[in-house]
N, C-alpha and C. Protein backbone atom coordinates (compact mmCIF):
# COMPACT_ATOMS: atom_id res chain seq x y z
N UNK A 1 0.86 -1.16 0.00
CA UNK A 1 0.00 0.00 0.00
C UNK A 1 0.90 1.22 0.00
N UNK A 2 0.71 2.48 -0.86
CA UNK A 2 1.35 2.74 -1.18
C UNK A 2 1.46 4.37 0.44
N UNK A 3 2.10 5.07 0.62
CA UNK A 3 2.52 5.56 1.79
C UNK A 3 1.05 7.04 1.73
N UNK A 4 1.03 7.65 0.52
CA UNK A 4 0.13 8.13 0.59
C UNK A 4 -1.25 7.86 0.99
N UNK A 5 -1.87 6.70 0.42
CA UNK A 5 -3.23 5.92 0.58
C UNK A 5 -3.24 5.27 2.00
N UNK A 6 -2.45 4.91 2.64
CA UNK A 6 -2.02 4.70 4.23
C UNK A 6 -2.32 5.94 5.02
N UNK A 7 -1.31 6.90 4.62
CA UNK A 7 -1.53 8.12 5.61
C UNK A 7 -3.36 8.68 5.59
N UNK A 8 -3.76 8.58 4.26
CA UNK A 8 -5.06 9.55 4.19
C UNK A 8 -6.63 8.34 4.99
N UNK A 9 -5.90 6.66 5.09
CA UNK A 9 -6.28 5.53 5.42
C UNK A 9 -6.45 6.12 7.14
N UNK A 10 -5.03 6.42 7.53
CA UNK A 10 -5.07 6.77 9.20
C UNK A 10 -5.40 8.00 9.46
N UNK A 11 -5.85 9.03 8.66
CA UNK A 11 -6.34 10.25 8.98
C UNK A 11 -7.59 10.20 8.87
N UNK A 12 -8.11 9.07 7.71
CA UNK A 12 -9.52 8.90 7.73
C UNK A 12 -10.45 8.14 9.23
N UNK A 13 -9.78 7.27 9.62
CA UNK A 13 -10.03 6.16 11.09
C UNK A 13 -9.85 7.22 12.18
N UNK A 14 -8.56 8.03 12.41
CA UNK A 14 -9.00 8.99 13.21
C UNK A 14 -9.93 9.79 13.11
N UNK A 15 -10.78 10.59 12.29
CA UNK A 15 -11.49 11.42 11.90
C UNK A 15 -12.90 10.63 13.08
N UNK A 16 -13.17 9.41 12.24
CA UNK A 16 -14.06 8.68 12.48
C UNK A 16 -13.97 8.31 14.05
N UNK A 17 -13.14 8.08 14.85
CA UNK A 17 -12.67 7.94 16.20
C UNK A 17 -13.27 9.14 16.93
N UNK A 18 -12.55 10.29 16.27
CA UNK A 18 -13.14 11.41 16.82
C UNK A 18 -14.31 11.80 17.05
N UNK A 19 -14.83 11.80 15.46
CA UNK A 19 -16.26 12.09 15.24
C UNK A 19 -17.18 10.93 16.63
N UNK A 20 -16.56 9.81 16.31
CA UNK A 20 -17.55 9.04 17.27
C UNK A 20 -17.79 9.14 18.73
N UNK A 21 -16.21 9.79 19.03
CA UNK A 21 -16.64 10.05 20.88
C UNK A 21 -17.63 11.19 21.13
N UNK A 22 -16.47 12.51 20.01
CA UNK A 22 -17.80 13.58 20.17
C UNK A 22 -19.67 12.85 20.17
N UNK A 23 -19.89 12.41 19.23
CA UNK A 23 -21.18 12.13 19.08
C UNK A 23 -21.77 11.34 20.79
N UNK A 24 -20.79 10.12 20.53
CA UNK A 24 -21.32 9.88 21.67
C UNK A 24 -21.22 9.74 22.91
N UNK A 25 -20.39 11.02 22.86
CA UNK A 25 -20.20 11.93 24.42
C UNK A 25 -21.10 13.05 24.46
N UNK A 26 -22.02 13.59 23.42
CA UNK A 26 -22.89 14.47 23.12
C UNK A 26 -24.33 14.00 23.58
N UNK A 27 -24.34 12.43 23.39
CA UNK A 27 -25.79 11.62 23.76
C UNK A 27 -25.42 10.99 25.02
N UNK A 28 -24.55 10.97 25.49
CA UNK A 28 -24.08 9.90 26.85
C UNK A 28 -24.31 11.28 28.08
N UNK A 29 -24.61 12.34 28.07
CA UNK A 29 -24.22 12.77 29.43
C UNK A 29 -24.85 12.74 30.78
N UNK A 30 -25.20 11.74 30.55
CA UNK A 30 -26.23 11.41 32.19
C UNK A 30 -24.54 9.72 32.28
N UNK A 31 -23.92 9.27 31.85
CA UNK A 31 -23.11 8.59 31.77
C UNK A 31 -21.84 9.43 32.40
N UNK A 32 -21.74 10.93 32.08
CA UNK A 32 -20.15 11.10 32.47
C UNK A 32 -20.74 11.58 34.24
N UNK A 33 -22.05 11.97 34.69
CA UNK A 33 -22.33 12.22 35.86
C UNK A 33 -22.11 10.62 36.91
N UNK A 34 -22.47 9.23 36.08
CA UNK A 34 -22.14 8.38 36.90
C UNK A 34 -20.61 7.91 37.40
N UNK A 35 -20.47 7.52 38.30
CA UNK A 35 -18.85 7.60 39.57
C UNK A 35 -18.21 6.07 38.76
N UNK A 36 -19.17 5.52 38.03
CA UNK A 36 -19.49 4.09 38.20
C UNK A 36 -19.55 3.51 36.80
N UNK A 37 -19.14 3.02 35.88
CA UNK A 37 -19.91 2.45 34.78
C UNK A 37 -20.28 1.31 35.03
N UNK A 38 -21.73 0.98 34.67
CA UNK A 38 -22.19 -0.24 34.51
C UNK A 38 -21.36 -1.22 33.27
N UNK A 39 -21.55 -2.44 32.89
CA UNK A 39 -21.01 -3.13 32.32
C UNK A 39 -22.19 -3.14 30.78
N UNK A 40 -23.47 -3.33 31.27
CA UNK A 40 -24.32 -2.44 30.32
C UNK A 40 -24.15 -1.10 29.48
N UNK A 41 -23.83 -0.39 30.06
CA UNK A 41 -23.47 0.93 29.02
C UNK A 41 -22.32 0.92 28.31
N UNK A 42 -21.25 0.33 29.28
CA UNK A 42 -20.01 0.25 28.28
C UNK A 42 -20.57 -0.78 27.01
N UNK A 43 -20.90 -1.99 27.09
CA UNK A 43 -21.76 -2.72 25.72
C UNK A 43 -22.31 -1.54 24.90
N UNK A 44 -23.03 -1.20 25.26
CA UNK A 44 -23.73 -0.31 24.39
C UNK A 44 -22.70 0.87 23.75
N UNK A 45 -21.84 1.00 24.31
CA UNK A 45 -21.48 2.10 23.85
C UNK A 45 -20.14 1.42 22.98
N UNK A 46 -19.59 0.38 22.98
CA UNK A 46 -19.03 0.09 22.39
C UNK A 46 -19.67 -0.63 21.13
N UNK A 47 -20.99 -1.27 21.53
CA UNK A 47 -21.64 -1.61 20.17
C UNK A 47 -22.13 -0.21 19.30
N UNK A 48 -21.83 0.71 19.59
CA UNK A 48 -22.84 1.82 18.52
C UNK A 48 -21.65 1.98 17.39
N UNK A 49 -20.31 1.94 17.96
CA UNK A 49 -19.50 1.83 16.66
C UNK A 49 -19.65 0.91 15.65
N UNK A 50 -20.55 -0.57 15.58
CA UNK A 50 -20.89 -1.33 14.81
C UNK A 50 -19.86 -2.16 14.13
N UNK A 51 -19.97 -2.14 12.82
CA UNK A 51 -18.69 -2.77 12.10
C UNK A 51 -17.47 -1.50 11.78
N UNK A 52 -16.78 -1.81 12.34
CA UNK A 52 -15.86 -1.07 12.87
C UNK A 52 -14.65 -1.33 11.70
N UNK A 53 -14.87 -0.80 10.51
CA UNK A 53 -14.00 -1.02 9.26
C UNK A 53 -12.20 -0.39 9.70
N UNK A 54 -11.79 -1.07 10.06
CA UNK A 54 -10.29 -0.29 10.54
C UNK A 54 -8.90 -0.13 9.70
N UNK A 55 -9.22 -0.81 8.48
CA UNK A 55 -7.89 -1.19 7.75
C UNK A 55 -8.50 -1.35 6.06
N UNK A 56 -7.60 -0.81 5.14
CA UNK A 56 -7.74 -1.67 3.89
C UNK A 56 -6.65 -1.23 2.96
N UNK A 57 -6.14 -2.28 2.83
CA UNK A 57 -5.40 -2.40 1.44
C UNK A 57 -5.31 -2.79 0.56
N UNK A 58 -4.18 -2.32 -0.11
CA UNK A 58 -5.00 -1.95 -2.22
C UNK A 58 -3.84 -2.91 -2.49
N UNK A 59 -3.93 -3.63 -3.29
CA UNK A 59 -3.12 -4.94 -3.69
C UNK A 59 -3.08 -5.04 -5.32
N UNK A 60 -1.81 -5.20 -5.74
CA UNK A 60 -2.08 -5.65 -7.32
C UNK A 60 -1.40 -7.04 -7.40
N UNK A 61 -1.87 -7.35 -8.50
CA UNK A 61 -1.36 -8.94 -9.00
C UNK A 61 -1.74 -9.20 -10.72
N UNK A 62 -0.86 -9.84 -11.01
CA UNK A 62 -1.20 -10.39 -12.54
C UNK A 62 -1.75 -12.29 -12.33
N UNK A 63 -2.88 -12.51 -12.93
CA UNK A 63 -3.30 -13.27 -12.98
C UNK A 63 -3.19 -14.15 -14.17
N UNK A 64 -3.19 -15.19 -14.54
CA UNK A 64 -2.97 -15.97 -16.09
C UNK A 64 -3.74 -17.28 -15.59
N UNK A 65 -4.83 -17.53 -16.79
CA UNK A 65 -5.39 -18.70 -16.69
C UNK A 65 -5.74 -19.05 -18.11
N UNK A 66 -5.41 -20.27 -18.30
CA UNK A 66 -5.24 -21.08 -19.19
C UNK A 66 -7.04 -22.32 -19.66
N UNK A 67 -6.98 -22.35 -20.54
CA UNK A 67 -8.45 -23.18 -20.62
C UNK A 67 -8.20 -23.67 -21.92
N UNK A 68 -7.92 -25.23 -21.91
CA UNK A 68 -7.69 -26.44 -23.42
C UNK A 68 -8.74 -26.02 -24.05
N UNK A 69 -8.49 -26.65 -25.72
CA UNK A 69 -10.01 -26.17 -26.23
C UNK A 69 -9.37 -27.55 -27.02
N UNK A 70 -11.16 -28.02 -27.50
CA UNK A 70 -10.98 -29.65 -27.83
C UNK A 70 -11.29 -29.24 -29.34
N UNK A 71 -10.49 -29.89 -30.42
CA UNK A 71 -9.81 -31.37 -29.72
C UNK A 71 -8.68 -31.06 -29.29
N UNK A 72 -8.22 -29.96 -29.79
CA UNK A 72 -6.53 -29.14 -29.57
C UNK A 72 -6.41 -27.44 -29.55
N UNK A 73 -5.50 -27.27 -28.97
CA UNK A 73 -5.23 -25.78 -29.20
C UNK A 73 -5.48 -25.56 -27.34
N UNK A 74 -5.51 -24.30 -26.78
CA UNK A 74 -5.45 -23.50 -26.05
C UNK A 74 -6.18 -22.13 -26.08
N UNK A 75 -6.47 -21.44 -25.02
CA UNK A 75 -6.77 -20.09 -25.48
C UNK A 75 -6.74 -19.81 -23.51
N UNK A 76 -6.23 -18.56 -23.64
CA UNK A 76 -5.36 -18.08 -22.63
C UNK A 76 -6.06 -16.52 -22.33
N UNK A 77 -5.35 -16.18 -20.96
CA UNK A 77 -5.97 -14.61 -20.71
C UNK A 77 -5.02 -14.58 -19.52
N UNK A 78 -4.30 -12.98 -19.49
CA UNK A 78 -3.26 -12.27 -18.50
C UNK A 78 -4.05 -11.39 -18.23
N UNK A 79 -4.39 -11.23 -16.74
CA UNK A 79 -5.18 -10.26 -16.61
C UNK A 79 -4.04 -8.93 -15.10
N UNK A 80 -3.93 -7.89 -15.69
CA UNK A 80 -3.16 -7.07 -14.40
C UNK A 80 -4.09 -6.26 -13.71
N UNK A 81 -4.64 -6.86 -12.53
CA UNK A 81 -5.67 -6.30 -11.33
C UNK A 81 -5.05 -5.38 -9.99
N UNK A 82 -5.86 -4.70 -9.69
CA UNK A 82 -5.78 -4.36 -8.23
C UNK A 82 -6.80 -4.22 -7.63
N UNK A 83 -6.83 -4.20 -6.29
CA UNK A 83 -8.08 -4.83 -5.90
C UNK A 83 -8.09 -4.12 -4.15
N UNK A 84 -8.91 -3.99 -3.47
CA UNK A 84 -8.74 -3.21 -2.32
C UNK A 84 -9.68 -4.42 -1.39
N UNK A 85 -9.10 -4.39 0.13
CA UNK A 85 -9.64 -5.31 0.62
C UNK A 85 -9.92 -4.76 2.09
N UNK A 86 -10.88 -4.41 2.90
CA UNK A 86 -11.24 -3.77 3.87
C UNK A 86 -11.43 -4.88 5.00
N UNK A 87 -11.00 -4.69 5.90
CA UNK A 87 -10.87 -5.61 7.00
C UNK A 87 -11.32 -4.92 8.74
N UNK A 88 -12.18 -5.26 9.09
CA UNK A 88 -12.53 -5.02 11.03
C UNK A 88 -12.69 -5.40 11.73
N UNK A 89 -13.61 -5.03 12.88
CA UNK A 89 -14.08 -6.26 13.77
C UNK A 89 -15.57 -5.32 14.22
N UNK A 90 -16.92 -6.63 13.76
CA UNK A 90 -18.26 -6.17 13.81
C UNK A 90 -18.51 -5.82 15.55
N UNK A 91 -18.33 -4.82 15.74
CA UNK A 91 -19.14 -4.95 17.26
C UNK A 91 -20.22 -5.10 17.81
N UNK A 92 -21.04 -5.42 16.51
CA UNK A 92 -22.64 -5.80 17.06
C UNK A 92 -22.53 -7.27 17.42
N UNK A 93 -21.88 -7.62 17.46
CA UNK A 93 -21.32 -9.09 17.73
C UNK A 93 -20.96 -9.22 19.11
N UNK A 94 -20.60 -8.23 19.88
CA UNK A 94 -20.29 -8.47 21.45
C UNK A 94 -21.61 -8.53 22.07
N UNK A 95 -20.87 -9.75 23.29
CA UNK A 95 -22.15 -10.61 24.30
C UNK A 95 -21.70 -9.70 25.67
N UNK A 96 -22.78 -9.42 25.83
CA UNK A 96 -22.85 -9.01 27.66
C UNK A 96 -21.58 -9.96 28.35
N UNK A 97 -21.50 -11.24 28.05
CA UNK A 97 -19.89 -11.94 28.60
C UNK A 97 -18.97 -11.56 28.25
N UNK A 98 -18.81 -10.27 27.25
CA UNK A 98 -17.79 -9.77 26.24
C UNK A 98 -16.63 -9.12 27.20
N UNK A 99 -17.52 -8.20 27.89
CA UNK A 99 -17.12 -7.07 28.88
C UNK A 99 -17.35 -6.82 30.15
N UNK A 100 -16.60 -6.97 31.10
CA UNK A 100 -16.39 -6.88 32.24
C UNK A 100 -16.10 -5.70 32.68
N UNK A 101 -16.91 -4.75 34.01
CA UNK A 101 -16.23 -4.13 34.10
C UNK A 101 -16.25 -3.55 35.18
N UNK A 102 -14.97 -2.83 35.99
CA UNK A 102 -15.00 -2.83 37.48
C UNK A 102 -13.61 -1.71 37.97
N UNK A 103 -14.94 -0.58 38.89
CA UNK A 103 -14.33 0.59 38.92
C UNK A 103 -14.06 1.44 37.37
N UNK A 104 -13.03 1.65 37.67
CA UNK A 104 -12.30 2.60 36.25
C UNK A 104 -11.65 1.38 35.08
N UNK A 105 -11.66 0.41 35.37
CA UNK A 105 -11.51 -0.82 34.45
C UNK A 105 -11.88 -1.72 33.68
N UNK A 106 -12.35 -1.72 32.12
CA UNK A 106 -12.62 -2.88 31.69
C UNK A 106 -12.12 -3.82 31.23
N UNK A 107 -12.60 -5.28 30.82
CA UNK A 107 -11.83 -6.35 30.34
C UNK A 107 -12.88 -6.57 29.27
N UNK A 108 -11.93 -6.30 28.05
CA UNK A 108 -13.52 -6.82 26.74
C UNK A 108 -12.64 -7.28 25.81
N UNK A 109 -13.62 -8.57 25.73
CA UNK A 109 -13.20 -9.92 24.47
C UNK A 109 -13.64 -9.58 23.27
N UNK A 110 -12.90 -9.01 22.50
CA UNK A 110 -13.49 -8.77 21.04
C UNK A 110 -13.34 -10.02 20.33
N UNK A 111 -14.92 -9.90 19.12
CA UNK A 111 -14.95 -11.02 18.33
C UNK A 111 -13.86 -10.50 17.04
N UNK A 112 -13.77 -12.02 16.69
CA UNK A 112 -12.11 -11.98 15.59
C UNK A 112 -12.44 -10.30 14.60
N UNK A 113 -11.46 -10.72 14.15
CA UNK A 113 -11.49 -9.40 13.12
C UNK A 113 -11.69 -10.25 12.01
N UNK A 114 -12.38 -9.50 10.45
CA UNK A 114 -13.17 -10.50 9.88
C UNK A 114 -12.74 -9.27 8.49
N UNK A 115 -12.60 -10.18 7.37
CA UNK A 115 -12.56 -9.08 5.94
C UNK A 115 -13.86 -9.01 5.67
N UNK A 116 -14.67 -7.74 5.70
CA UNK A 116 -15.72 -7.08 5.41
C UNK A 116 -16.19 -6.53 3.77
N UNK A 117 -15.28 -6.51 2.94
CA UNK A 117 -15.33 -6.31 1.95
C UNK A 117 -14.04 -6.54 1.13
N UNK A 118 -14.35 -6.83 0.06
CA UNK A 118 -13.38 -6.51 -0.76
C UNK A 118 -13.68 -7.16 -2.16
N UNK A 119 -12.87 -5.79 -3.53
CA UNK A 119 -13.34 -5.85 -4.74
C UNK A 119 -12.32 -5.20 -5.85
N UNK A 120 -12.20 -5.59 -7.04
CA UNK A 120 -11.25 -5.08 -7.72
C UNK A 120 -11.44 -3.79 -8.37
N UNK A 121 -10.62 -3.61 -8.57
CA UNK A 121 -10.54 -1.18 -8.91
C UNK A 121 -10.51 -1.91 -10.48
N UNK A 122 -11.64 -1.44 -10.94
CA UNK A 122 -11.78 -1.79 -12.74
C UNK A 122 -11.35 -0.85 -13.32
N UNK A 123 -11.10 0.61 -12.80
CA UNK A 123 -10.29 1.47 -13.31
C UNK A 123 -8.97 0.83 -13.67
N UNK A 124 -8.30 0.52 -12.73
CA UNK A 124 -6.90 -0.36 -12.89
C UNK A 124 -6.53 -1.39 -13.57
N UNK A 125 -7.71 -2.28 -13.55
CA UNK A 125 -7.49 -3.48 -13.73
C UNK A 125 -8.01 -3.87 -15.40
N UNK A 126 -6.58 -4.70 -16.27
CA UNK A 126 -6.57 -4.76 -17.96
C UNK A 126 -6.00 -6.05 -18.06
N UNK A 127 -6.68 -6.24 -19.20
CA UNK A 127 -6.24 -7.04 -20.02
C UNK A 127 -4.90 -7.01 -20.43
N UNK A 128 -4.17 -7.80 -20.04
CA UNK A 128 -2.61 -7.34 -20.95
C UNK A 128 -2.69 -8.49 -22.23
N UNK A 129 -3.15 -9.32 -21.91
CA UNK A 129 -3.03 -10.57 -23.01
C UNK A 129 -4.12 -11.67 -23.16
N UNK A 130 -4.61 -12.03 -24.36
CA UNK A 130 -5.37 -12.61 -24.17
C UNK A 130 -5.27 -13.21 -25.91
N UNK A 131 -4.69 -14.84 -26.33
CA UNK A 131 -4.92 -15.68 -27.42
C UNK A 131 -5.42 -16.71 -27.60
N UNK A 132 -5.71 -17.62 -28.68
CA UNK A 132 -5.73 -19.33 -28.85
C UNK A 132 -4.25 -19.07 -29.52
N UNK A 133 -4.21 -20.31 -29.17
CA UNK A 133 -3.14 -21.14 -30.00
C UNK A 133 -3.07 -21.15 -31.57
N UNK A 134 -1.92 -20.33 -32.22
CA UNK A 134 -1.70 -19.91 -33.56
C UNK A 134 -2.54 -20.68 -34.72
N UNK A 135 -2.37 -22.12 -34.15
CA UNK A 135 -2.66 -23.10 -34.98
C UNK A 135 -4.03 -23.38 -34.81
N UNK A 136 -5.00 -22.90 -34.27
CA UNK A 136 -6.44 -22.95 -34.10
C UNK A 136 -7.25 -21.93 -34.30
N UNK A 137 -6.76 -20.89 -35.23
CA UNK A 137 -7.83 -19.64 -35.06
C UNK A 137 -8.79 -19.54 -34.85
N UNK A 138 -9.58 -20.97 -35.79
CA UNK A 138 -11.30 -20.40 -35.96
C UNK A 138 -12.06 -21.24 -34.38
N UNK A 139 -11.17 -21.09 -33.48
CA UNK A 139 -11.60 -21.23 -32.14
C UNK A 139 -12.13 -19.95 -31.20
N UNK A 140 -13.60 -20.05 -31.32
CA UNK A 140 -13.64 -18.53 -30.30
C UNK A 140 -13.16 -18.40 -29.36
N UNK A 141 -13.01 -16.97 -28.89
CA UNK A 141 -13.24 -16.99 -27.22
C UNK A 141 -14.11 -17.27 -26.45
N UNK A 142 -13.73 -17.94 -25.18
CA UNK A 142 -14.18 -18.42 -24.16
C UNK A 142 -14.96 -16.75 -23.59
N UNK A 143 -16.33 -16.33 -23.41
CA UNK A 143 -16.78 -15.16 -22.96
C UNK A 143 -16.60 -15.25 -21.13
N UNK A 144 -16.82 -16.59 -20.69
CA UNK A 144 -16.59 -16.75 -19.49
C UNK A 144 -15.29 -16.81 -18.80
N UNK A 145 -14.00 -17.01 -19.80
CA UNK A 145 -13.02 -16.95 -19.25
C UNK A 145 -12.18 -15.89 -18.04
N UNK A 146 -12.99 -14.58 -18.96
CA UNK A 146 -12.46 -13.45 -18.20
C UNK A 146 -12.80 -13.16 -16.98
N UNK A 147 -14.67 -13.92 -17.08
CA UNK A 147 -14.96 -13.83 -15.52
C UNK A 147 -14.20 -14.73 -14.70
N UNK A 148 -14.20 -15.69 -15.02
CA UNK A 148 -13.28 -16.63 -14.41
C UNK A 148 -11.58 -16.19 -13.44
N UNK A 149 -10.90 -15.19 -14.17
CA UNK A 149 -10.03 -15.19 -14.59
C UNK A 149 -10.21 -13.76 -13.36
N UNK A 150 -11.06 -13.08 -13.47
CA UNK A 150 -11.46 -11.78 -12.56
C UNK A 150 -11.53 -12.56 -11.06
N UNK A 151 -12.44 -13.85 -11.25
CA UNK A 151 -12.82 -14.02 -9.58
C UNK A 151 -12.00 -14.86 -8.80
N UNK A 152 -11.19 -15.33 -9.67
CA UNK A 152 -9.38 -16.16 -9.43
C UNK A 152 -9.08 -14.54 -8.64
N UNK A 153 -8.69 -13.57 -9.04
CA UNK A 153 -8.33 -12.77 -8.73
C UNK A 153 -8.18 -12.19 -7.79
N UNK A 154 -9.78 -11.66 -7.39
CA UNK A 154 -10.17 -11.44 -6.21
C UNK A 154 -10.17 -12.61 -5.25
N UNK A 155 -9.94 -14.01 -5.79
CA UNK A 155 -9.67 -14.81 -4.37
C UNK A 155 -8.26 -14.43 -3.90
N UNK A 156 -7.46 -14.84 -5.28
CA UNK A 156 -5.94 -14.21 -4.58
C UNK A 156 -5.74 -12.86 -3.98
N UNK A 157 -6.56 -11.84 -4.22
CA UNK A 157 -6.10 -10.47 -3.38
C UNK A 157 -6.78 -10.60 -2.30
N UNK A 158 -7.58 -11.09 -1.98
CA UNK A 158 -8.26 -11.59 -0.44
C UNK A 158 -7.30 -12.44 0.63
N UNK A 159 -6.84 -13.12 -0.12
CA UNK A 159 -5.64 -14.52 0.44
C UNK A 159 -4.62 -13.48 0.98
N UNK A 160 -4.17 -13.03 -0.05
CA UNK A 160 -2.85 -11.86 0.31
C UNK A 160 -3.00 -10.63 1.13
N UNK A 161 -4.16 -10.53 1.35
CA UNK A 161 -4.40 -9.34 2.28
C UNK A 161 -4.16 -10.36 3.55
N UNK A 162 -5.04 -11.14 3.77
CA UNK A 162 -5.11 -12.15 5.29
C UNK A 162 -3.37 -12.51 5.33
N UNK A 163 -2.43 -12.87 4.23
CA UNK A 163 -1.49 -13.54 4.60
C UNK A 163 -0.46 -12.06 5.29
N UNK A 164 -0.60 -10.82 4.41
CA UNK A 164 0.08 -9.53 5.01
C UNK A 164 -0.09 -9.26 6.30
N UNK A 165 -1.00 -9.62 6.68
CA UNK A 165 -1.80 -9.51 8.00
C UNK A 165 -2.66 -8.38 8.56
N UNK A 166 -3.70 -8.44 7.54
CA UNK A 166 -4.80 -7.62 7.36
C UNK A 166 -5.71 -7.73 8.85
N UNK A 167 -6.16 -8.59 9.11
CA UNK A 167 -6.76 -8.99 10.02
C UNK A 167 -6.22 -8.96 11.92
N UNK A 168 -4.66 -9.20 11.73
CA UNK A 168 -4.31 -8.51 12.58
C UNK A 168 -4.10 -6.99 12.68
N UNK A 169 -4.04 -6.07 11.89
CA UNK A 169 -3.99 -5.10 12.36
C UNK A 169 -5.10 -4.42 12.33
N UNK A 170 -6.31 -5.22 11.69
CA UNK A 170 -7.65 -4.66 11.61
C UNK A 170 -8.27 -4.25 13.05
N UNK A 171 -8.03 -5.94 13.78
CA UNK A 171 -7.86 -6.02 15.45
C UNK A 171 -7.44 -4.86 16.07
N UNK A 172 -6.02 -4.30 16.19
CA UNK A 172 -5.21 -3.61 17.04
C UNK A 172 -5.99 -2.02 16.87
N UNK A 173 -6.25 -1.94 15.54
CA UNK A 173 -6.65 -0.95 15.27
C UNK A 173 -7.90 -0.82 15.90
N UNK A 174 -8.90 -1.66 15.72
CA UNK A 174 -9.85 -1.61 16.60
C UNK A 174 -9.96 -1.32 18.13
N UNK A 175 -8.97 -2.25 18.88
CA UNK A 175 -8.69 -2.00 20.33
C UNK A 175 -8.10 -0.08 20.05
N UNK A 176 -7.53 0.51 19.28
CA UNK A 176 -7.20 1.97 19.49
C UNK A 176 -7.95 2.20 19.40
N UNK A 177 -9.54 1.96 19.03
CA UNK A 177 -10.36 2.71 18.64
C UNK A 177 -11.35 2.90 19.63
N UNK A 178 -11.29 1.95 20.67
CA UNK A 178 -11.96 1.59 21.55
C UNK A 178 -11.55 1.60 23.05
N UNK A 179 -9.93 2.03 23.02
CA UNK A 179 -9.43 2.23 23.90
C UNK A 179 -9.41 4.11 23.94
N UNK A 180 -9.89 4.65 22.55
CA UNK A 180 -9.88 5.82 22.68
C UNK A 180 -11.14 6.27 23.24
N UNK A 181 -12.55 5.93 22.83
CA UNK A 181 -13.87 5.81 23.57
C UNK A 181 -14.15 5.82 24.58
N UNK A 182 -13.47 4.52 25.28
CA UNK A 182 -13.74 4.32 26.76
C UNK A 182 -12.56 5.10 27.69
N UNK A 183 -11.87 5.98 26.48
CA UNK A 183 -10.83 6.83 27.72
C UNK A 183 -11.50 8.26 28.12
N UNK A 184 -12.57 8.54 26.91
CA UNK A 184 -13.54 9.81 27.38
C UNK A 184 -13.89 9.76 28.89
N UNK A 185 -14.14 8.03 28.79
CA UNK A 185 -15.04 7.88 30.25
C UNK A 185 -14.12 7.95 31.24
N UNK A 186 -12.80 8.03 31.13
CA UNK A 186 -11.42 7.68 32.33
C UNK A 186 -11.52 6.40 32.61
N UNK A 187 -12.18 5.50 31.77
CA UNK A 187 -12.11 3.72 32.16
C UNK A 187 -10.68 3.14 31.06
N UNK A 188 -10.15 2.80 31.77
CA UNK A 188 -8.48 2.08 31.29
C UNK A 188 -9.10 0.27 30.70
N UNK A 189 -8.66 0.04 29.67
CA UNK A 189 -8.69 -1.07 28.78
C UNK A 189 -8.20 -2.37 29.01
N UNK A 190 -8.29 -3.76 29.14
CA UNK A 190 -7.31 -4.52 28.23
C UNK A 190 -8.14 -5.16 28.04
N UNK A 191 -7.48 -6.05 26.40
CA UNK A 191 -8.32 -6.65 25.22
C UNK A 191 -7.74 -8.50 25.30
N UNK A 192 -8.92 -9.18 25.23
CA UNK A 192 -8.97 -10.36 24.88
C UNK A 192 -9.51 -10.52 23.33
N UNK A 193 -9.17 -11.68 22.80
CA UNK A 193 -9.89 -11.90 21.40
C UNK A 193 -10.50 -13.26 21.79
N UNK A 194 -11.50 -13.28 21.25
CA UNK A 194 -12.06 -14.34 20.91
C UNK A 194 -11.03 -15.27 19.83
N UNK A 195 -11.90 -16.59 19.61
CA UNK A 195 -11.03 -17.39 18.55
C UNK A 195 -12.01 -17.10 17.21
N UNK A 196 -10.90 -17.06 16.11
CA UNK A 196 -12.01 -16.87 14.97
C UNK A 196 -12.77 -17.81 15.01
């Protein structure tokens, strides 16, 4: 990912961090009068962030897939994609067992971090090559190949996001996001994960 699309990536998540305490430090204030948080409100207030999109990166790859044509010959397609893959962790997904919490302290088990989207930039993404075999002309093209050849694609830029480790930092990012929330309240953090 390239250093620009990162930076405007972490200026965008803060924005959204921000925006979200303001908001809901704007609707919470019968919450900053209590000495006390219930374990109830912190849920709630950590579920209103929802799916909590924290990460995504833009990935390219060249793809090539090959398809025999009978009785002989070949016919082929190079396809050069990029593809963006958004990764978080849903917080409508936390159980009242999620979060514990006591005095100025909580303990909350977030569920895994999960890829939420992801799809290829068709602006970007061409054809570089695409034949049969010299010796077979009057062989059409395959019309399905390309789809084929597109959703190969997007499996591999999905794979490669999870193997970069999309999903872990989707996580961490999340716990900042949530460690920034519950610091409005002066309640101090630490994070368990669930198993995916």
């Amino acid at each position: 990912m390239s250093r620009s699309k990162s930076g405007v990536l972490a200026v965008v998540v803060l924005l959204l961090v921000i925006a979200s305490v303001f908001l809901l430090r704007s609707g919470t204030r019968s919450l900053w009068r209590l000495r006390s948080l219930s374990t109830p409100a912190v849920i709630t207030q950590i579920r209103q962030l929802n799916q909590l999109a924290t990460v995504r990166f833009s990935i390219q790859r060249v793809v090539g897939l090959t398809e025999p044509k009978i009785p002989l010959g070949e016919e082929s397609i190079l396809l050069i994609v990029q593809g963006d893959v958004q990764a978080g962790v849903d917080l409508a997904d936390l159980r009242p067992e999620d979060v514990v919490v006591s005095d100025r302290q909580a303990l909350v088990q977030l569920p895994p971090a999960k890829v939420f989207t992801s799809y290829l930039d068709e602006s970007q993404t061409k054809i570089w090559d695409r034949h049969v075999t010299w010796w077979t002309p009057w062989v059409p093209f395959n019309p399905d190949l390309e789809h084929r050849a597109r959703q190969q694609a997007l499996d591999e830029i999905r794979k490669a996001a999870i193997n970069m480790g999309i999903l872990d930092r989707a996580g961490q990012n999340a716990e900042t996001a949530i460690r920034q929330l519950l610091a409005a309240f002066e309640v101090n953090v630490t994070f368990h994960h669930r198993g995916a």
